[in-house]
N, C-alpha and C. Protein backbone atom coordinates (compact mmCIF):
# COMPACT_ATOMS: atom_id res chain seq x y z
N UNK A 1 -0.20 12.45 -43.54
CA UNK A 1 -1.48 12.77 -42.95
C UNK A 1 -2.58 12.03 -43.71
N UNK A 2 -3.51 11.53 -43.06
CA UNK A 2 -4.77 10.88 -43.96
C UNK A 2 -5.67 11.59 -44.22
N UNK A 3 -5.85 10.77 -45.40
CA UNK A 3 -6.97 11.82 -46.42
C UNK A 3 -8.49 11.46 -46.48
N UNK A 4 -8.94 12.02 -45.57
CA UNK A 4 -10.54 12.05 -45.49
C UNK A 4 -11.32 11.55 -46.92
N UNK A 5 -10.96 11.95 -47.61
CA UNK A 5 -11.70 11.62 -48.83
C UNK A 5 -11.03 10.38 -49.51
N UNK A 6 -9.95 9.47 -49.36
CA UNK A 6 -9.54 8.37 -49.58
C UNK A 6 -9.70 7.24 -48.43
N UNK A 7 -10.98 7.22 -47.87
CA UNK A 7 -11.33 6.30 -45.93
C UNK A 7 -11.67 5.13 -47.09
N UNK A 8 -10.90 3.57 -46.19
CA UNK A 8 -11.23 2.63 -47.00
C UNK A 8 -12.86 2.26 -46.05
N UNK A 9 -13.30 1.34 -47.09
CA UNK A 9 -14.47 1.72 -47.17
C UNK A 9 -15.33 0.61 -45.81
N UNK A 10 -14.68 0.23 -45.09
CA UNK A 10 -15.21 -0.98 -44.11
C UNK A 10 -15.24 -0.26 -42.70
N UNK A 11 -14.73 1.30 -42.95
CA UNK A 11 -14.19 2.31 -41.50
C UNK A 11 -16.17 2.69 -40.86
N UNK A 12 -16.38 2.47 -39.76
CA UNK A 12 -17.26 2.82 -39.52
C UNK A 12 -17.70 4.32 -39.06
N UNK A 13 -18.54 5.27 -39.75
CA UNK A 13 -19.06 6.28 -39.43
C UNK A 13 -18.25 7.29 -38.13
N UNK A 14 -17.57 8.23 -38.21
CA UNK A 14 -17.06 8.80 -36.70
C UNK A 14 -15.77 9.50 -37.58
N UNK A 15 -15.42 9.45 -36.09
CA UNK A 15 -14.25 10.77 -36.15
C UNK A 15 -12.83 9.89 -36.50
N UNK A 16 -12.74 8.72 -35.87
CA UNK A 16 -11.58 7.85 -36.86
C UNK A 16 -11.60 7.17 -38.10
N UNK A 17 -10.86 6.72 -38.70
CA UNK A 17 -10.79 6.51 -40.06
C UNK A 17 -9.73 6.08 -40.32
N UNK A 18 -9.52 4.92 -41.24
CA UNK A 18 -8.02 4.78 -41.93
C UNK A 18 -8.46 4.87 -43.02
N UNK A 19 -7.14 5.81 -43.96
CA UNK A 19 -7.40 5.70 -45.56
C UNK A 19 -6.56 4.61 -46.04
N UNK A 20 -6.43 4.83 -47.25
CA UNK A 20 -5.99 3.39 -48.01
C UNK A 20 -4.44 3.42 -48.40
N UNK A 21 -3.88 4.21 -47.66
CA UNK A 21 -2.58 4.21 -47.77
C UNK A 21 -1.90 3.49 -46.75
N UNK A 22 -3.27 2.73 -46.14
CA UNK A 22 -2.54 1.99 -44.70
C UNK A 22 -1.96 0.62 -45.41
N UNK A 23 -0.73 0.25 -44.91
CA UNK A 23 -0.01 -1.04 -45.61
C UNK A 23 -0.08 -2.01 -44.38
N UNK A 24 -1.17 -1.97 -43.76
CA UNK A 24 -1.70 -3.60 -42.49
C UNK A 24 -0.40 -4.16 -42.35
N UNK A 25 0.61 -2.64 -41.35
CA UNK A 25 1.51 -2.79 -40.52
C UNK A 25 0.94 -4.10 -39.01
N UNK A 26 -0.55 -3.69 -39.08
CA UNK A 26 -0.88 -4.65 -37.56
C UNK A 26 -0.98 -4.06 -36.57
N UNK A 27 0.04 -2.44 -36.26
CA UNK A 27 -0.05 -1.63 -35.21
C UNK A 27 -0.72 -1.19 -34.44
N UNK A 28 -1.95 -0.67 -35.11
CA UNK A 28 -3.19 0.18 -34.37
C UNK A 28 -4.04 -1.24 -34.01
N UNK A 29 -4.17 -2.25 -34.58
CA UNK A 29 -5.36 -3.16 -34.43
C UNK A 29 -4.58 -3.75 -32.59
N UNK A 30 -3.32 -3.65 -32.39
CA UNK A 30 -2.25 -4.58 -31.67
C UNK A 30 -2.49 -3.27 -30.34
N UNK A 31 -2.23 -1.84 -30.72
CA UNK A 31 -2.04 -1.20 -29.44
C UNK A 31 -3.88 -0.90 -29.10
N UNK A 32 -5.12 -0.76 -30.29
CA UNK A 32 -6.04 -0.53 -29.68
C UNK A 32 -7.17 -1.32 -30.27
N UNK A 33 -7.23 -2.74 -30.09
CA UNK A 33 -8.22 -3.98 -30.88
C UNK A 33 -9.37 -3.74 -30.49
N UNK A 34 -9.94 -2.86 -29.55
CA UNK A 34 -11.58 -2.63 -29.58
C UNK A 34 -11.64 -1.60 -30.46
N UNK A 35 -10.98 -0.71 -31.13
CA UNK A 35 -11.25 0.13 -32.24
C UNK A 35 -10.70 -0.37 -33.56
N UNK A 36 -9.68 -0.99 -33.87
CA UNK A 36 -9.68 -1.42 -35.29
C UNK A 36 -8.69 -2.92 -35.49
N UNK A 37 -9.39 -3.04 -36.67
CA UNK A 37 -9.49 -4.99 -37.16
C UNK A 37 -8.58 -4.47 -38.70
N UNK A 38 -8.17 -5.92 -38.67
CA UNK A 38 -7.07 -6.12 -40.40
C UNK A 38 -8.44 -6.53 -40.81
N UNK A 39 -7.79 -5.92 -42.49
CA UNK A 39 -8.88 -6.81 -43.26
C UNK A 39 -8.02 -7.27 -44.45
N UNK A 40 -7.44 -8.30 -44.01
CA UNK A 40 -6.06 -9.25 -44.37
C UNK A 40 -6.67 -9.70 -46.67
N UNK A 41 -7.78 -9.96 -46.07
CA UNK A 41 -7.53 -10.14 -48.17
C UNK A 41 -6.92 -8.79 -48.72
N UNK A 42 -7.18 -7.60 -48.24
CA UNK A 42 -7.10 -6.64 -48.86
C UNK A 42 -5.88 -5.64 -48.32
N UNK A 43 -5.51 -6.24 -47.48
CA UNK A 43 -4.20 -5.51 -46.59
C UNK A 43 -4.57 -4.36 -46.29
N UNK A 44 -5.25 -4.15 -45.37
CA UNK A 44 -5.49 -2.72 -44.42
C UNK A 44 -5.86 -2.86 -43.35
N UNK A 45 -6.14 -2.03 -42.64
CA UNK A 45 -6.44 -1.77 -41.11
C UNK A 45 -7.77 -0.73 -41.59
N UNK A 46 -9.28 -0.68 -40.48
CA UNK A 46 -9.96 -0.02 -40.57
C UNK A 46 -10.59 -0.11 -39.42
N UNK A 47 -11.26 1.24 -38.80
CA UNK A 47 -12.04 1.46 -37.70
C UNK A 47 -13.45 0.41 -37.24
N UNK A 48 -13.72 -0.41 -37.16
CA UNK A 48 -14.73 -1.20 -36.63
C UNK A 48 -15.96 -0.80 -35.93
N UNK A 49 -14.78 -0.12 -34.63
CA UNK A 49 -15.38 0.23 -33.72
C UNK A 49 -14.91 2.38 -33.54
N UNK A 50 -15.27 3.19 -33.44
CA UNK A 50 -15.59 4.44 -32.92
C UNK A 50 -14.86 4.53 -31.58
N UNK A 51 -14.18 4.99 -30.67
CA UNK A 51 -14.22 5.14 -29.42
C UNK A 51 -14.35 5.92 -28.68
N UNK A 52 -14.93 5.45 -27.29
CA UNK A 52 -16.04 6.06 -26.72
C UNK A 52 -15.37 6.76 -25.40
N UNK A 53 -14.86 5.70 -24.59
CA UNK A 53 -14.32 5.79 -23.00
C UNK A 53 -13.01 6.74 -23.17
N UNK A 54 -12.42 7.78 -22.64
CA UNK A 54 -11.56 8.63 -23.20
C UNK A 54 -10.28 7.48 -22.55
N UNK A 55 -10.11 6.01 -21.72
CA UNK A 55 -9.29 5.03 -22.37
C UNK A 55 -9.10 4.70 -23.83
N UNK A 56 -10.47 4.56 -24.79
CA UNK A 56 -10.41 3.96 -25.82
C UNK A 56 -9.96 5.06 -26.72
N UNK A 57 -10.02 6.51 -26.31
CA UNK A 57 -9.54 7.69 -27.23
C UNK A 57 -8.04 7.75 -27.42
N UNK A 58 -7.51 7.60 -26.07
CA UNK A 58 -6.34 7.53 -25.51
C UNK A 58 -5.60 6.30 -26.86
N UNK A 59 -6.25 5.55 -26.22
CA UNK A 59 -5.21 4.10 -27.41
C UNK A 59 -5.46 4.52 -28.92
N UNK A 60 -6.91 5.40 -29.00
CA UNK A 60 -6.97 5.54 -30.90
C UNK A 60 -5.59 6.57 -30.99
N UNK A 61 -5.50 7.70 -29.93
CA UNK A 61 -4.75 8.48 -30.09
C UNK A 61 -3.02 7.98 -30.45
N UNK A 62 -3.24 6.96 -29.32
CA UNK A 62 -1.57 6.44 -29.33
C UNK A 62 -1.27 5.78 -30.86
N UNK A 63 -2.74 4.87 -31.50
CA UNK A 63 -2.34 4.21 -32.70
C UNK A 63 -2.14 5.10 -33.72
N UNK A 64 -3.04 6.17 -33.66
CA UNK A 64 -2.72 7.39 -34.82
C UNK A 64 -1.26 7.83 -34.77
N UNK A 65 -1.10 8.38 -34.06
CA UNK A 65 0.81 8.86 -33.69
C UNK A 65 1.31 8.28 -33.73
N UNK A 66 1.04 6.42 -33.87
CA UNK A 66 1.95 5.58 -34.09
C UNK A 66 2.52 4.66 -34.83
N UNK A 67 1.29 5.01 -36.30
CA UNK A 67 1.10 4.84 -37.27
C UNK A 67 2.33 5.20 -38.56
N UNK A 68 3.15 3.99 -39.07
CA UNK A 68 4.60 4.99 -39.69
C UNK A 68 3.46 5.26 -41.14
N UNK A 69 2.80 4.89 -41.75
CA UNK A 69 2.25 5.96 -42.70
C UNK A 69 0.94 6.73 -42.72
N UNK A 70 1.10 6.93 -41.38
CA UNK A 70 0.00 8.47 -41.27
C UNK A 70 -1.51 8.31 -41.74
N UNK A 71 -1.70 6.44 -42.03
CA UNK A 71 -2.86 6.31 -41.86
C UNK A 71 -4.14 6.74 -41.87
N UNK A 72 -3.93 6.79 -40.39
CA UNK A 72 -5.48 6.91 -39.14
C UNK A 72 -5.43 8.53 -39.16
N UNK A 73 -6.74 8.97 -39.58
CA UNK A 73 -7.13 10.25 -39.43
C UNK A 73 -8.64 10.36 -38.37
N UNK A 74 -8.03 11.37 -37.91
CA UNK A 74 -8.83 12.11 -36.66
C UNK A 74 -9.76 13.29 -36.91
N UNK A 75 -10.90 13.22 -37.25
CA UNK A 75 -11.79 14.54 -37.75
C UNK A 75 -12.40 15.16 -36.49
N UNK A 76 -11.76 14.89 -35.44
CA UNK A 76 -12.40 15.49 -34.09
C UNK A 76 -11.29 17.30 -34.34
């Protein structure tokens, strides 16, 4: 489960978040790229973008659950 208080630090403001236990598998940026970008010097994945359209909730949802280390946290 991700830890709210470990969000790397490039995640923008909202209810998604990756903490820093993400190992920039590529997954979430691949199933939902209008919500999150690699940030390849540093090997992680982080929220960019917030999502809005309950499509774009849908794909944060699918990348969270699809995440093998539990990443992406959801404060909704």
């Amino acid at each position: 489960m991700a830890n709210p208080k470990d969000k790397v630090p490039e995640n923008v403001p909202g209810q998604y978040y990756n903490d820093t236990s993400c190992i920039d598998c590529g997954m979430c940026p691949e199933i939902a790229p209008l919500i999150f970008k690699r940030q390849e010097d540093a090997g992680y994945s982080y929220v960019f973008r917030q999502p809005v359209t309950p499509e774009e909730i849908t794909l944060a949802e699918e990348a969270r659950e699809s995440c093998p280390t539990e990443s992406i946290g959801n404060d909704g």
